[in-house]
Protein backbone atom coordinates (compact mmCIF):
# COMPACT_ATOMS: atom_id res chain seq x y z
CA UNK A 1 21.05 -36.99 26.18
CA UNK A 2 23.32 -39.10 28.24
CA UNK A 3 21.47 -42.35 26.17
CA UNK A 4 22.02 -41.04 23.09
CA UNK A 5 25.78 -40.74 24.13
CA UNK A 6 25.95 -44.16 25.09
CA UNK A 7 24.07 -45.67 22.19
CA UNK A 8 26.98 -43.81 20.00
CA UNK A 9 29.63 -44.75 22.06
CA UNK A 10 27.93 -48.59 21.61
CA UNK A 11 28.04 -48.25 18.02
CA UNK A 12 31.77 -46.81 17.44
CA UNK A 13 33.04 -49.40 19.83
CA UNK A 14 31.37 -52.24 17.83
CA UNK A 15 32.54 -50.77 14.59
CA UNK A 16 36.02 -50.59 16.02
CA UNK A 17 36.12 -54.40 17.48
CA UNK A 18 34.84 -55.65 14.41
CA UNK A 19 38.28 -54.35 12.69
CA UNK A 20 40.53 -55.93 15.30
CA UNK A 21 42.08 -58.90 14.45
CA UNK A 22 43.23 -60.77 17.54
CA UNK A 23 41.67 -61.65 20.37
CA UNK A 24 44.14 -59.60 22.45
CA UNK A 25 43.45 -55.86 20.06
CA UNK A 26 39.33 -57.04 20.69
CA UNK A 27 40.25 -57.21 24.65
CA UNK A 28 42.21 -54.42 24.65
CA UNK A 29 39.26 -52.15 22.86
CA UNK A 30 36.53 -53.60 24.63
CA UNK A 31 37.91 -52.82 28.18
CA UNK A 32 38.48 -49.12 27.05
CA UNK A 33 35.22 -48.98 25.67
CA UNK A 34 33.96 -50.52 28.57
CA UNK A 35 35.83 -48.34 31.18
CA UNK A 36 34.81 -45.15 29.45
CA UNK A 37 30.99 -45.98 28.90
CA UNK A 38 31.15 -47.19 32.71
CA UNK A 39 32.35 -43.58 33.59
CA UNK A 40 30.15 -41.44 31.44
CA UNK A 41 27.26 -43.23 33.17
CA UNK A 42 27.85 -42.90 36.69
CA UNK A 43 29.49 -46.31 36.89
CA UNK A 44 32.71 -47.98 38.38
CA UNK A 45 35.22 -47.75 35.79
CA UNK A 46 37.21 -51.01 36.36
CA UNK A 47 33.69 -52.79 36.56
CA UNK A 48 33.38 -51.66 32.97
CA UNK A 49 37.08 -52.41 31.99
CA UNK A 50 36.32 -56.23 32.96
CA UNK A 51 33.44 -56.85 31.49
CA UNK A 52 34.08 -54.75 28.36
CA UNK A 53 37.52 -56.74 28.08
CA UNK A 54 35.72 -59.71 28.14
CA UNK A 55 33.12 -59.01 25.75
CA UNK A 56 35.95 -57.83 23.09
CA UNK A 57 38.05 -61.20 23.64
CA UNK A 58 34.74 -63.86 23.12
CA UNK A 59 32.79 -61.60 20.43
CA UNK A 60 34.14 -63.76 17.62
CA UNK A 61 33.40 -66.97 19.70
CA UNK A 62 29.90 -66.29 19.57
CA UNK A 63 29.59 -64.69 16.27
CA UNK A 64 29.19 -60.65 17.04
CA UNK A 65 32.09 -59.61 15.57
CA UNK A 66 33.30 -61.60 12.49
């Protein structure tokens, strides 16, 4: 069950990045995303806010979220 939640979450956060516009929106969503996956799972929170931050900022840099 818990997969299932995070493959969801996964999807509505990409879906939701993809209709950001600036680098900053895509940071902010990504480290939300990335906190609240990070908790559901058993993980540190702030672990998941960085990297999830991160991802949102470069996904149009590499071509994920155009």
């Amino acid at each position: 069950m818990r997969k299932s939640i995070t493959a969801l979450t996964l999807l509505l956060a990409a879906g939701t990045l993809a209709a950001c516009d600036s680098d900053a929106e895509r940071g902010l969503v990504g480290a939300g995303g990335g906190a609240a996956i990070a908790a559901a799972t058993g993980g540190n929170a702030v672990t998941g806010a960085v990297i999830g931050g991160a991802a949102g900022v470069f996904c149009d840099d590499v071509g994920v979220c155009n």
